[in-house]
PDB file of N, CA and C in Angstrom:
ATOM      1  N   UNK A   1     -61.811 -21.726  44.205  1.00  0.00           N
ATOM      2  CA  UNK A   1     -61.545 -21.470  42.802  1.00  0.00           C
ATOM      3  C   UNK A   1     -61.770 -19.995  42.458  1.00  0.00           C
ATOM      4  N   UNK A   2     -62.645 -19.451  42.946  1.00  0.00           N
ATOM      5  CA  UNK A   2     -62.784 -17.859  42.891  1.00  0.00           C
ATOM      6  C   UNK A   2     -61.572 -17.179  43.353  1.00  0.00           C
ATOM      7  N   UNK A   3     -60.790 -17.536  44.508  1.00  0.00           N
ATOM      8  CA  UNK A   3     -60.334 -16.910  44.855  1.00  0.00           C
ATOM      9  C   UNK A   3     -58.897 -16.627  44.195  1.00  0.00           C
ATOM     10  N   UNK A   4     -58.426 -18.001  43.541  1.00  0.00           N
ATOM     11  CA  UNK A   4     -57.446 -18.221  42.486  1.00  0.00           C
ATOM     12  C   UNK A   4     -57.799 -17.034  41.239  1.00  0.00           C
ATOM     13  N   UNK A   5     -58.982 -17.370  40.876  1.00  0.00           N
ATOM     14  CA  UNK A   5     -59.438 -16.536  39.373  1.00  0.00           C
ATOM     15  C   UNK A   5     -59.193 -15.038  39.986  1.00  0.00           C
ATOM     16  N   UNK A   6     -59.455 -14.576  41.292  1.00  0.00           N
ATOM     17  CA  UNK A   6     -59.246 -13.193  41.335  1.00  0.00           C
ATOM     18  C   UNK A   6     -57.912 -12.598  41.615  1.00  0.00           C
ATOM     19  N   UNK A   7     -57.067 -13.608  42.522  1.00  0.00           N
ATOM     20  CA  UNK A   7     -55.708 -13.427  42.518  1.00  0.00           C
ATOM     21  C   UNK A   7     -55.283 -13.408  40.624  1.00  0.00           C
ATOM     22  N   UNK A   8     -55.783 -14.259  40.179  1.00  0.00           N
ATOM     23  CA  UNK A   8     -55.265 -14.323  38.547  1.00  0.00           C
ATOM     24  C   UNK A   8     -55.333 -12.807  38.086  1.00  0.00           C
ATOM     25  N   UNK A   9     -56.617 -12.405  37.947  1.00  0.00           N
ATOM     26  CA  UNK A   9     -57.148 -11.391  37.228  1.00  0.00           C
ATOM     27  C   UNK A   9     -56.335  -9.942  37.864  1.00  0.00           C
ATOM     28  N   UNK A  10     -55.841 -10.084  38.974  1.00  0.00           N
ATOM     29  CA  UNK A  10     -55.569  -9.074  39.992  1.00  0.00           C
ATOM     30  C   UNK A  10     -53.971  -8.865  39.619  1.00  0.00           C
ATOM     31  N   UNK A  11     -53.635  -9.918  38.976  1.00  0.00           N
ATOM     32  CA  UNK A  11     -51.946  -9.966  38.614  1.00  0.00           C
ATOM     33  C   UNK A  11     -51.911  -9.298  36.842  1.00  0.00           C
ATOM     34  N   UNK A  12     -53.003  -9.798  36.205  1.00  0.00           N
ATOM     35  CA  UNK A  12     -52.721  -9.554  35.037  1.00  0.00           C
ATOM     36  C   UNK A  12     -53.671  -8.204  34.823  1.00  0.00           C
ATOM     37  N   UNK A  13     -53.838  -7.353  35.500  1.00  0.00           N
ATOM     38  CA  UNK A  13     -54.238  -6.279  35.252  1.00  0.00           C
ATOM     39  C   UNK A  13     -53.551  -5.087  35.999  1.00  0.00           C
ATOM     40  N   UNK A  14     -53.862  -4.127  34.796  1.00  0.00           N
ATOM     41  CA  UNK A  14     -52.552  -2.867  34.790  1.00  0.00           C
ATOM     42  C   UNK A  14     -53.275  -1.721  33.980  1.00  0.00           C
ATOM     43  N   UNK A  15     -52.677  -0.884  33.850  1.00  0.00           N
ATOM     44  CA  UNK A  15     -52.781   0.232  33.355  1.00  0.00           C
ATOM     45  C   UNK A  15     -52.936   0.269  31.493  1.00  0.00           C
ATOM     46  N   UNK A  16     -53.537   0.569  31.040  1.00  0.00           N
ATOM     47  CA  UNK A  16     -53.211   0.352  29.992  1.00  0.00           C
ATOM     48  C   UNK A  16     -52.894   2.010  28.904  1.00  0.00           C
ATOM     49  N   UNK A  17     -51.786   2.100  27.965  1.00  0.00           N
ATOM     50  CA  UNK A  17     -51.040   2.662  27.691  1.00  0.00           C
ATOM     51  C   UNK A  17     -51.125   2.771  26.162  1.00  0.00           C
ATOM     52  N   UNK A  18     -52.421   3.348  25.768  1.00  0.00           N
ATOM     53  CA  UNK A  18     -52.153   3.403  23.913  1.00  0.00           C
ATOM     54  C   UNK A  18     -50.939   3.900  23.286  1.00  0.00           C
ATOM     55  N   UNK A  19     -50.139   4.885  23.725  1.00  0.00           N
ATOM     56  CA  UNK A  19     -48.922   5.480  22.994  1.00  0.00           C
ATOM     57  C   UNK A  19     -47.571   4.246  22.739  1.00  0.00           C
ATOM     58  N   UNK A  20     -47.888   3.134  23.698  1.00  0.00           N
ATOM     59  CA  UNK A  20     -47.246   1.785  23.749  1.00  0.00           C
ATOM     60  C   UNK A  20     -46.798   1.211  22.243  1.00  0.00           C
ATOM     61  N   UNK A  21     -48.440   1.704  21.895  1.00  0.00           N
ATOM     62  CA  UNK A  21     -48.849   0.878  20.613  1.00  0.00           C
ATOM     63  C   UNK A  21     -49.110   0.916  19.841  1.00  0.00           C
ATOM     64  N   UNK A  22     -48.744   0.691  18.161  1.00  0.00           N
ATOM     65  CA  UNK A  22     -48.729   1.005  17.086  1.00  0.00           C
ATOM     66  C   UNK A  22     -50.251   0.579  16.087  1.00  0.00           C
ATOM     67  N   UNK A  23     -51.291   1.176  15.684  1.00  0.00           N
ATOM     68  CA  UNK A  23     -51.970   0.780  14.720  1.00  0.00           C
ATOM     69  C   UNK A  23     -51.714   1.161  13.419  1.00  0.00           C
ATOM     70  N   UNK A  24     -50.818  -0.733  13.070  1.00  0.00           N
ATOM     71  CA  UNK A  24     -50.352  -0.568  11.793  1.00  0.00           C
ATOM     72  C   UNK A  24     -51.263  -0.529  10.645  1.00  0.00           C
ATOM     73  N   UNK A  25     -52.405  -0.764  10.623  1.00  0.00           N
ATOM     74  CA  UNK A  25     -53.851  -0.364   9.769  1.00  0.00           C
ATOM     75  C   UNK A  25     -54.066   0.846   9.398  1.00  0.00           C
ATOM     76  N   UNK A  26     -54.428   1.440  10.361  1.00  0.00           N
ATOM     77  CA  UNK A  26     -54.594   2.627  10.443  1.00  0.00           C
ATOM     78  C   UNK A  26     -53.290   3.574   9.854  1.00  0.00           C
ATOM     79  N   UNK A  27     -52.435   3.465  10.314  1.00  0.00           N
ATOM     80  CA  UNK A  27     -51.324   4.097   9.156  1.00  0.00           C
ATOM     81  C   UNK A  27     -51.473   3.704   7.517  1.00  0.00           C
ATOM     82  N   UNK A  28     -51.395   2.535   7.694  1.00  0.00           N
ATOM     83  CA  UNK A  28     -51.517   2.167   6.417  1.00  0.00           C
ATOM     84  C   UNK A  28     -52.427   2.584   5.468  1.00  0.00           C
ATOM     85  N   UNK A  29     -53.836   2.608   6.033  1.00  0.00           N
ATOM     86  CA  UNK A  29     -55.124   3.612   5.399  1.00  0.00           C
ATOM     87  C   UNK A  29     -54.357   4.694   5.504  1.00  0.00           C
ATOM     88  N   UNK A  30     -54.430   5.390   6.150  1.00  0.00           N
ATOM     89  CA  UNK A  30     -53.606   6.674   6.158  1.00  0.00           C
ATOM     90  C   UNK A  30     -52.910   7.313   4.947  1.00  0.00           C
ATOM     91  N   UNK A  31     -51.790   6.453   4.513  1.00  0.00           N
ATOM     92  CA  UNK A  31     -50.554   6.373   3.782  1.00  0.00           C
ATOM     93  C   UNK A  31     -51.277   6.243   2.102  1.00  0.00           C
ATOM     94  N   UNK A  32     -52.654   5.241   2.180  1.00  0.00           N
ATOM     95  CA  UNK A  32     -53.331   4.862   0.874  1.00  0.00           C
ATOM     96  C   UNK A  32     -53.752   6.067   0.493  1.00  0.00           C
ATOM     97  N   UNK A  33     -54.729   6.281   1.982  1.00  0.00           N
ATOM     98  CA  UNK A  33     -55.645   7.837   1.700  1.00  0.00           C
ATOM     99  C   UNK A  33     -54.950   9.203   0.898  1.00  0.00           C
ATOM    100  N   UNK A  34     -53.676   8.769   1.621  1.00  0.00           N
ATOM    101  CA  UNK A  34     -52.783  10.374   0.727  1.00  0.00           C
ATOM    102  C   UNK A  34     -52.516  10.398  -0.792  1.00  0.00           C
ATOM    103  N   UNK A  35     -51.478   8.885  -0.668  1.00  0.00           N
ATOM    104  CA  UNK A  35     -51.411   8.884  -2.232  1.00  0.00           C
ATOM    105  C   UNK A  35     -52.428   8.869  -2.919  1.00  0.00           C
ATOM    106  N   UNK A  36     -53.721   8.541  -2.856  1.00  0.00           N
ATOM    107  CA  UNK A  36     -54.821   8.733  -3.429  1.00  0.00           C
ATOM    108  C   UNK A  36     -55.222  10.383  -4.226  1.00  0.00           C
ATOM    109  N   UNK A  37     -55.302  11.391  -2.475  1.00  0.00           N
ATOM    110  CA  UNK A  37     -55.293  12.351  -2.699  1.00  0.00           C
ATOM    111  C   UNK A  37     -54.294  13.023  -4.074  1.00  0.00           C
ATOM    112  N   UNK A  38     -52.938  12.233  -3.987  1.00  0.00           N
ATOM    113  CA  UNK A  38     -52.199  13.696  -4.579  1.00  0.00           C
ATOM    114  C   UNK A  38     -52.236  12.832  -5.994  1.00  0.00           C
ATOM    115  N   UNK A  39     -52.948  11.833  -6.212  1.00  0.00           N
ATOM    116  CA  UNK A  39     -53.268  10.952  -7.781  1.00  0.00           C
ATOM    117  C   UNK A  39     -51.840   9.800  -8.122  1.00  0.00           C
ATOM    118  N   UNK A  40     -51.321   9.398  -7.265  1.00  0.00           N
ATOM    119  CA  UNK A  40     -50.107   8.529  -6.999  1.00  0.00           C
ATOM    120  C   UNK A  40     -51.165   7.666  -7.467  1.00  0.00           C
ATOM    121  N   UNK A  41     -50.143   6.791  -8.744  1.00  0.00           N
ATOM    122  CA  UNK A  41     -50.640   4.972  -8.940  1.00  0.00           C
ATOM    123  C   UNK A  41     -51.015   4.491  -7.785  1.00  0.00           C
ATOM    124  N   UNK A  42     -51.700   3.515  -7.145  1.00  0.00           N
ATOM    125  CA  UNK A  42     -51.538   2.518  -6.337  1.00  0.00           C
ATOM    126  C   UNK A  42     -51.627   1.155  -6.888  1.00  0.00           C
ATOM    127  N   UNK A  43     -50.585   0.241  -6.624  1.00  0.00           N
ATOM    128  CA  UNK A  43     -51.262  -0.949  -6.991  1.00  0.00           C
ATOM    129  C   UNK A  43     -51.548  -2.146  -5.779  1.00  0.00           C
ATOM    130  N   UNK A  44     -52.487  -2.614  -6.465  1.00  0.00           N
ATOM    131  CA  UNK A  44     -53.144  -3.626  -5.323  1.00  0.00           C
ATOM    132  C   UNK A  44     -52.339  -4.336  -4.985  1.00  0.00           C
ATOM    133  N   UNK A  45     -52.685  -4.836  -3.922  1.00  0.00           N
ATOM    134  CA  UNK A  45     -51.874  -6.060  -3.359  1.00  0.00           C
ATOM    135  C   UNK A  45     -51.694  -7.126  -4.238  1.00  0.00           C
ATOM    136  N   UNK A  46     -51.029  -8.150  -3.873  1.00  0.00           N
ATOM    137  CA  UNK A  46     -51.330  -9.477  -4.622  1.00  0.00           C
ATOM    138  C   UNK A  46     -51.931 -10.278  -3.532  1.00  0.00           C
ATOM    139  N   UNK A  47     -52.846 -11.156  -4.457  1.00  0.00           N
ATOM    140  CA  UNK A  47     -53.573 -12.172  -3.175  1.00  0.00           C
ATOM    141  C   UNK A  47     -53.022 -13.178  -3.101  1.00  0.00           C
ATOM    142  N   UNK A  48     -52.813 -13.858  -2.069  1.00  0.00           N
ATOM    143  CA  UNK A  48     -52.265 -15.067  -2.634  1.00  0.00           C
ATOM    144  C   UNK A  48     -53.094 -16.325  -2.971  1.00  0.00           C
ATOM    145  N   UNK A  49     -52.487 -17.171  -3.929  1.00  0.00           N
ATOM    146  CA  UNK A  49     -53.676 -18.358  -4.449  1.00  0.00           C
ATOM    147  C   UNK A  49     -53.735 -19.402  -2.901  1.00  0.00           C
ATOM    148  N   UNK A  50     -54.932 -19.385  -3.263  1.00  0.00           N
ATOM    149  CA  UNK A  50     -55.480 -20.446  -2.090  1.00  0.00           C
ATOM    150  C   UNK A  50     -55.065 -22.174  -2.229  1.00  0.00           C
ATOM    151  N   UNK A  51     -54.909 -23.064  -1.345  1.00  0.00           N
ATOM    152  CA  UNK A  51     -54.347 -24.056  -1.356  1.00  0.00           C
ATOM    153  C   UNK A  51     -55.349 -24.702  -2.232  1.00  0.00           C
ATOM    154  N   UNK A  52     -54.954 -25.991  -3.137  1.00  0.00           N
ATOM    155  CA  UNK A  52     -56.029 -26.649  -3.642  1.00  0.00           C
ATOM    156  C   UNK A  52     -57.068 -27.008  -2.579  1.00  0.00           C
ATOM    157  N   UNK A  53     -57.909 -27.621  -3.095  1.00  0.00           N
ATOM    158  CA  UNK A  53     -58.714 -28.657  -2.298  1.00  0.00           C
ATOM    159  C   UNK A  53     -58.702 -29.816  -2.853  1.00  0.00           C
ATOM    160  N   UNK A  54     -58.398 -30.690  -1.449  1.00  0.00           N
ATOM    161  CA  UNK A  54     -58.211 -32.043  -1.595  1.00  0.00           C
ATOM    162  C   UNK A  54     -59.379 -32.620  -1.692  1.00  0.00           C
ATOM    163  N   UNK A  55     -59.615 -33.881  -2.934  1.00  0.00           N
ATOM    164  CA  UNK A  55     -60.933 -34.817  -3.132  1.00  0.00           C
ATOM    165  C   UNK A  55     -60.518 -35.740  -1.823  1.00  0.00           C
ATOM    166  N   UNK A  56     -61.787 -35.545  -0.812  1.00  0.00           N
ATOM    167  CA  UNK A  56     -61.697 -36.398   0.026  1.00  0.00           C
ATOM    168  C   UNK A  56     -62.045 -37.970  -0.369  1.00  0.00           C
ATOM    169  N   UNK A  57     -63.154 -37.734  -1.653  1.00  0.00           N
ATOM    170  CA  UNK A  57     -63.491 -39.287  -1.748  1.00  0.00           C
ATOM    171  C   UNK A  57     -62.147 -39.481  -2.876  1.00  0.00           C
ATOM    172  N   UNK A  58     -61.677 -39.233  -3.011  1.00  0.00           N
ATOM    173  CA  UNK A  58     -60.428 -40.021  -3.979  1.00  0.00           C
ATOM    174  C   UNK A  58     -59.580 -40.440  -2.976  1.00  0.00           C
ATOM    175  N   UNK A  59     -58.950 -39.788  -1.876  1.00  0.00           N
ATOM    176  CA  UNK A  59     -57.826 -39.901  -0.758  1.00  0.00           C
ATOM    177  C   UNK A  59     -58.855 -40.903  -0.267  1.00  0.00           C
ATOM    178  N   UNK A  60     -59.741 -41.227   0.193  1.00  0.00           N
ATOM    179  CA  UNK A  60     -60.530 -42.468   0.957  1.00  0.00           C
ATOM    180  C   UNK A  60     -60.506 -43.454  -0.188  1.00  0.00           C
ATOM    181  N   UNK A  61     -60.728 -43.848  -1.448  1.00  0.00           N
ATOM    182  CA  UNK A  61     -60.463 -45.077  -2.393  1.00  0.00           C
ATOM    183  C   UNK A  61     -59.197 -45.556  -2.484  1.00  0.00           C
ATOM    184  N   UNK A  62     -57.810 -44.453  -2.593  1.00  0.00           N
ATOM    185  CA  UNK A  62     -57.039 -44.724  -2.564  1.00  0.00           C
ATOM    186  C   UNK A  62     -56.250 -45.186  -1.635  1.00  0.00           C
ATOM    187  N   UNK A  63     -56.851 -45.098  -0.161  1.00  0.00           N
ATOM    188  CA  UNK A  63     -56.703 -45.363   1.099  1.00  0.00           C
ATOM    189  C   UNK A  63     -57.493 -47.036   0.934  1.00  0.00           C
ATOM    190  N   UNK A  64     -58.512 -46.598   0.707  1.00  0.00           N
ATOM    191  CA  UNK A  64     -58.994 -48.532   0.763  1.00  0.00           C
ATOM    192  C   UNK A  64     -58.524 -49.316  -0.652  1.00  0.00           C
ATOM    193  N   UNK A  65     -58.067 -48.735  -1.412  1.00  0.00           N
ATOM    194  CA  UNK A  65     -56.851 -50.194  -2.377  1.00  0.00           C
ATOM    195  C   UNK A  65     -56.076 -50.272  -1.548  1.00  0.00           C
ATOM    196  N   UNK A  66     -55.719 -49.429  -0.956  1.00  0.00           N
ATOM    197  CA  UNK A  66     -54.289 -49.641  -0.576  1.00  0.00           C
ATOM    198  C   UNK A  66     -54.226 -51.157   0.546  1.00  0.00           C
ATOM    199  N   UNK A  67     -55.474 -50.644   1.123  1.00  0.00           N
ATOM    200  CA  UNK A  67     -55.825 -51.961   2.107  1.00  0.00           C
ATOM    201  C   UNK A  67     -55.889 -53.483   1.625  1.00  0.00           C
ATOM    202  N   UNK A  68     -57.262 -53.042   0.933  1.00  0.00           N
ATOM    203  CA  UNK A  68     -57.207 -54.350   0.198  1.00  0.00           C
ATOM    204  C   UNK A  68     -55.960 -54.858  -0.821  1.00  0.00           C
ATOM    205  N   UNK A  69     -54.630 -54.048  -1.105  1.00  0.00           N
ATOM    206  CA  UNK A  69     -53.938 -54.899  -1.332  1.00  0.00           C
ATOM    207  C   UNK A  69     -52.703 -55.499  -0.507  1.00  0.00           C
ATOM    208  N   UNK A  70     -52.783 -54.897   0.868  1.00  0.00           N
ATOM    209  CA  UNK A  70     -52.487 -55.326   1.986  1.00  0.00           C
ATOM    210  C   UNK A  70     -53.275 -56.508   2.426  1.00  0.00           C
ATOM    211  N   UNK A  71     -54.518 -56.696   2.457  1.00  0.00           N
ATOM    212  CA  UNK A  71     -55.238 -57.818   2.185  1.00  0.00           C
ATOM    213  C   UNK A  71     -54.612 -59.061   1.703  1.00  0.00           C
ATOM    214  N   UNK A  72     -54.856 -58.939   0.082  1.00  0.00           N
ATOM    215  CA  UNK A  72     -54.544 -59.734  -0.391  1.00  0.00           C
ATOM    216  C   UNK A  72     -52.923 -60.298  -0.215  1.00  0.00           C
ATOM    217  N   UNK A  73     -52.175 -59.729   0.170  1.00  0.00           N
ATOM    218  CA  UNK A  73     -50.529 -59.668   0.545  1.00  0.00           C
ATOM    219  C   UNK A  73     -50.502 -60.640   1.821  1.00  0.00           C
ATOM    220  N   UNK A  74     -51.440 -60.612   2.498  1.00  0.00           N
ATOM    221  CA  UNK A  74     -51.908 -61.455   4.196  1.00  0.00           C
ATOM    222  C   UNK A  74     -52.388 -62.350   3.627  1.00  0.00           C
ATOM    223  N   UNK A  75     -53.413 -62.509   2.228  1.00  0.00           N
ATOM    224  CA  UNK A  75     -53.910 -63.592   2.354  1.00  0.00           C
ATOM    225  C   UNK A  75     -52.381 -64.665   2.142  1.00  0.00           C
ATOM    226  N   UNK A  76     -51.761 -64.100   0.833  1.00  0.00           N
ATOM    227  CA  UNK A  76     -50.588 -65.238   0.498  1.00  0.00           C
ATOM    228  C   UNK A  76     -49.790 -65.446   1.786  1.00  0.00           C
ATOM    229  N   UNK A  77     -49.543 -64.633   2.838  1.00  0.00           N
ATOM    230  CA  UNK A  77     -49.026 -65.100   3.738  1.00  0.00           C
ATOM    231  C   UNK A  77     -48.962 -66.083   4.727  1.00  0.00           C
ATOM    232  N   UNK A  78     -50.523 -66.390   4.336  1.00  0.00           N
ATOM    233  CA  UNK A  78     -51.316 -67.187   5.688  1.00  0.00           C
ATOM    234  C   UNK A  78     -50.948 -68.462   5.630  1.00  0.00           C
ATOM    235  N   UNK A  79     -49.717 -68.860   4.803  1.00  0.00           N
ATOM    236  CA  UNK A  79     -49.382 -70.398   4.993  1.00  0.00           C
ATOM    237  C   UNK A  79     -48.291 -70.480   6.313  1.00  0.00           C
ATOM    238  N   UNK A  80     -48.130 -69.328   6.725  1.00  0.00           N
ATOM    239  CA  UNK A  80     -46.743 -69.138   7.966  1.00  0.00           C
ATOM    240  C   UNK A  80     -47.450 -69.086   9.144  1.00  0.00           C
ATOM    241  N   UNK A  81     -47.557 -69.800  10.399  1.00  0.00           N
ATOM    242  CA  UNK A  81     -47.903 -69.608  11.367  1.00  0.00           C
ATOM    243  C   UNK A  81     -47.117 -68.495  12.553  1.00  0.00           C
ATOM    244  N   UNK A  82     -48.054 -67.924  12.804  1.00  0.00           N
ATOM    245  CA  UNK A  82     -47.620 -67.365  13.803  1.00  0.00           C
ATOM    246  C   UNK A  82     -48.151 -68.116  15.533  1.00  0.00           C
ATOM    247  N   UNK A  83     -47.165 -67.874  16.231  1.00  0.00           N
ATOM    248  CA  UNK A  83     -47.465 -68.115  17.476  1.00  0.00           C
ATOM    249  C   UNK A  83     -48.618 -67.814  18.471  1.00  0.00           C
ATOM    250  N   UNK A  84     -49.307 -67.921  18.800  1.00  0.00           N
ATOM    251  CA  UNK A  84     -50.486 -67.201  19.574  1.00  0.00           C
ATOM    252  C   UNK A  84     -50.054 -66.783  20.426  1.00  0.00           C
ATOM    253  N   UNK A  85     -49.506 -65.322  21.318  1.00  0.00           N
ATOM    254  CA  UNK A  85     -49.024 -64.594  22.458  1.00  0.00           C
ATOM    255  C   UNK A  85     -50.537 -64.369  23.369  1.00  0.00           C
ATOM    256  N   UNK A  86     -51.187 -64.667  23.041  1.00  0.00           N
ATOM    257  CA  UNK A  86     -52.730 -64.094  23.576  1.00  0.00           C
ATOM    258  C   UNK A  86     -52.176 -64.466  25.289  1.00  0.00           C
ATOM    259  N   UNK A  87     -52.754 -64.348  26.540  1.00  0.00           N
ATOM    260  CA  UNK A  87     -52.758 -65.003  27.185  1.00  0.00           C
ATOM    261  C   UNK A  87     -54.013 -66.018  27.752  1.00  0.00           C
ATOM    262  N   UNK A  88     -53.928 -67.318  27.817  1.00  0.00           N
ATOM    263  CA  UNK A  88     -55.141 -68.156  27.777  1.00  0.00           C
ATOM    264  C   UNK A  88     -55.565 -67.972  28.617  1.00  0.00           C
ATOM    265  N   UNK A  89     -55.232 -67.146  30.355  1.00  0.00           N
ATOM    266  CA  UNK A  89     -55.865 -67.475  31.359  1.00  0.00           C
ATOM    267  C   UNK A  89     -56.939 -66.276  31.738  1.00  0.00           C
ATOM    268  N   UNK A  90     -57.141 -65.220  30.046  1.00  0.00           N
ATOM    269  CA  UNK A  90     -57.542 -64.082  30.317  1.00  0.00           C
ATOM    270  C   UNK A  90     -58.840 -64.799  29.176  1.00  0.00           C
ATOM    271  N   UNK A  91     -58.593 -65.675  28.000  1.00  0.00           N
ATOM    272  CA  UNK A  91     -59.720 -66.110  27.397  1.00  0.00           C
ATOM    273  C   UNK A  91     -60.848 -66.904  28.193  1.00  0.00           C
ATOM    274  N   UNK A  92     -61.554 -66.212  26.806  1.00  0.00           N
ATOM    275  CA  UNK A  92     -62.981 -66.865  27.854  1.00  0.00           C
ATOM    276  C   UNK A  92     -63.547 -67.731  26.766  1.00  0.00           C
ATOM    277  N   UNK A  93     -64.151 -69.061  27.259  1.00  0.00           N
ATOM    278  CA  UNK A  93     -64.410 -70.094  26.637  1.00  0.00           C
ATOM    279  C   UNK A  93     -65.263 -69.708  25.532  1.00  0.00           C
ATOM    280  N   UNK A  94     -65.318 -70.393  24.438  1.00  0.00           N
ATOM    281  CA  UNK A  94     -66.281 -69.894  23.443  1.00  0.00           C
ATOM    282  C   UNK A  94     -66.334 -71.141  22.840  1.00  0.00           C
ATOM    283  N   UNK A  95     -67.902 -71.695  22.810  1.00  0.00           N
ATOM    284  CA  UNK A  95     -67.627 -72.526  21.755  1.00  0.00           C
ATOM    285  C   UNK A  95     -68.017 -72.797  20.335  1.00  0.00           C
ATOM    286  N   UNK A  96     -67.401 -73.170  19.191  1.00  0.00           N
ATOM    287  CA  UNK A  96     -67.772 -73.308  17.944  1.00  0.00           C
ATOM    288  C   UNK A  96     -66.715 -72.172  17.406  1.00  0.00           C
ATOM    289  N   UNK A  97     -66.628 -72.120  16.376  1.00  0.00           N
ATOM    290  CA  UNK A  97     -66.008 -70.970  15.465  1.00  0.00           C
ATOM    291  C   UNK A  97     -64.723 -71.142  15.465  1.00  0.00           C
ATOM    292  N   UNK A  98     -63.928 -72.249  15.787  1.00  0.00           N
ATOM    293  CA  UNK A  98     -62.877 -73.055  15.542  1.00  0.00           C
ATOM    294  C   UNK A  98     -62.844 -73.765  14.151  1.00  0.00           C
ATOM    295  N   UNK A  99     -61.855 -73.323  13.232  1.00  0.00           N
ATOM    296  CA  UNK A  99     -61.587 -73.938  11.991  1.00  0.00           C
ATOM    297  C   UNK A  99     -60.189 -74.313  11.928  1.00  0.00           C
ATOM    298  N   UNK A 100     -59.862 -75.540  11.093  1.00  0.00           N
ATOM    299  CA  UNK A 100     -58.493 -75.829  10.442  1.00  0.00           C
ATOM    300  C   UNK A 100     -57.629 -76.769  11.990  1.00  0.00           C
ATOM    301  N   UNK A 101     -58.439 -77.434  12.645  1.00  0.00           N
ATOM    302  CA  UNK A 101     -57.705 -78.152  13.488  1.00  0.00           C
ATOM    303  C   UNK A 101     -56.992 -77.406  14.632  1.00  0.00           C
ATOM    304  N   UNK A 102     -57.631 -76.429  14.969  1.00  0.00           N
ATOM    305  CA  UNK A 102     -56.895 -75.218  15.632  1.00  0.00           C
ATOM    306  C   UNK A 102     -57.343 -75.398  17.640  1.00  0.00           C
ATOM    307  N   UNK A 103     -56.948 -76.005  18.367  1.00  0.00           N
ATOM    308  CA  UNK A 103     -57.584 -76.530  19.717  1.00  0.00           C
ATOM    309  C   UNK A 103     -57.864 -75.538  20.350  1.00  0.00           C
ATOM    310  N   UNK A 104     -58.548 -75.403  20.900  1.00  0.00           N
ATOM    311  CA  UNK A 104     -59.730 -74.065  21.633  1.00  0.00           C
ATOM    312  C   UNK A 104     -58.943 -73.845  23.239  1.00  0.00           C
ATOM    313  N   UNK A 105     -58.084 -73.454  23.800  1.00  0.00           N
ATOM    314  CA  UNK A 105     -57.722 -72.850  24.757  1.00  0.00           C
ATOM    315  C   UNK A 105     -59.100 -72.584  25.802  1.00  0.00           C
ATOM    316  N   UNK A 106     -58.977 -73.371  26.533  1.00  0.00           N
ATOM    317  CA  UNK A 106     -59.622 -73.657  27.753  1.00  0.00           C
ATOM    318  C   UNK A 106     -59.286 -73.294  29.210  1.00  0.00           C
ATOM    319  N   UNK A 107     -59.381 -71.920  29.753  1.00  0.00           N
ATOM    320  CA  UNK A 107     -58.832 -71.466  30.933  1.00  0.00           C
ATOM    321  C   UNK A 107     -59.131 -72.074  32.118  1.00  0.00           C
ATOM    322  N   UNK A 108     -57.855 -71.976  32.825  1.00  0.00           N
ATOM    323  CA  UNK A 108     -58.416 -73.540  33.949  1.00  0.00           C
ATOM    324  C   UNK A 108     -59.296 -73.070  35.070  1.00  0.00           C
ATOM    325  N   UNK A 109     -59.981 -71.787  34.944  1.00  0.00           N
ATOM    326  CA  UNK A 109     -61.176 -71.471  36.009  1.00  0.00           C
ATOM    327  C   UNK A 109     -62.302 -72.497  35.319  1.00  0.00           C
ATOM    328  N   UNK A 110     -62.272 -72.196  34.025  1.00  0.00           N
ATOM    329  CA  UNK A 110     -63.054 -72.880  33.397  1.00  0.00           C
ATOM    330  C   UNK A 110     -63.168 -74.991  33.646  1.00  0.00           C
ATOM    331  N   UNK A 111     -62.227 -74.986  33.595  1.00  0.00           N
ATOM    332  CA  UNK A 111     -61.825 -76.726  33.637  1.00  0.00           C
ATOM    333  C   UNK A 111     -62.411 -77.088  34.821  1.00  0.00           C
ATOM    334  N   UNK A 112     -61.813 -76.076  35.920  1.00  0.00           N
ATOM    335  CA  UNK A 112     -61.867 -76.222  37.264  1.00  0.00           C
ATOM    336  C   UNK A 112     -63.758 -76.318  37.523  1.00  0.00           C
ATOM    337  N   UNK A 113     -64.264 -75.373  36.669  1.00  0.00           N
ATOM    338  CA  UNK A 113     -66.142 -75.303  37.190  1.00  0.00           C
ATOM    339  C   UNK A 113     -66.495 -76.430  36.187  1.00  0.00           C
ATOM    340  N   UNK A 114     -65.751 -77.242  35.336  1.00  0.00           N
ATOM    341  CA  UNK A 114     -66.505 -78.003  34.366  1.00  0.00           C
ATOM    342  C   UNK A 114     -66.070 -79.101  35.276  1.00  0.00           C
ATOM    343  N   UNK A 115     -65.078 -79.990  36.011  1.00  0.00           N
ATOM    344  CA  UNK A 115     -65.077 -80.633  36.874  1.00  0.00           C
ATOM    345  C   UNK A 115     -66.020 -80.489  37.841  1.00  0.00           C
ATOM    346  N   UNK A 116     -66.316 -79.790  38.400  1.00  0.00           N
ATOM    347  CA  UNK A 116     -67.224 -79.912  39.653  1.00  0.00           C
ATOM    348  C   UNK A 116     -68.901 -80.046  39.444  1.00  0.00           C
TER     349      UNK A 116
END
């Protein structure tokens, strides 16, 4: 890994060349500094306005109505059955917590050790 990092470092290094390169700051002070001198107006920049700030606890209430009336939208739904896709031979026996006539899926490793 060193030897990668020094081949790296060995490629991306060069000569370096200030006349290349422009310091647009520095002009710019420059350019202020004069008109200053000879009593030229300057006018300030404009700043620009900063983004609001978002109420996080309002975006989080309005995020949980929104749920709970997704909620309540599931509850009226719940007269439609859906199919169970689960696969049974990956459930693991549990018992109790069965409501509404609903038969408990019994994986046949399971059947198989309750026989023996």
């Amino acid at each position: 890994m060193l030897a990668i990092a020094r081949t790296i470092i060995d490629k991306r290094t060069g000569c370096f060349d200030a006349s290349k390169f422009r310091d647009r700051y520095n002009e710019a002070l420059r350019e202020l500094i004069k008109a200053k001198m000879k009593g030229a107006a300057t006018k300030p920049r404009e700043v620009a306005t900063p983004a609001p700030v978002k109420d996080l606890m309002a975006a989080l209430r309005r995020s949980l109505a929104q749920e709970m009336l997704a909620a309540k939208g599931a509850k009226a739904r719940r007269g439609i059955k859906t199919p169970d896709r689960r696969q049974p031979t990956l459930l693991l026996p549990v018992s109790g917590g069965r409501t509404g006539g609903e038969e408990a899926t019994t994986p046949p490793a399971a059947k198989r050790r309750a026989k023996s």
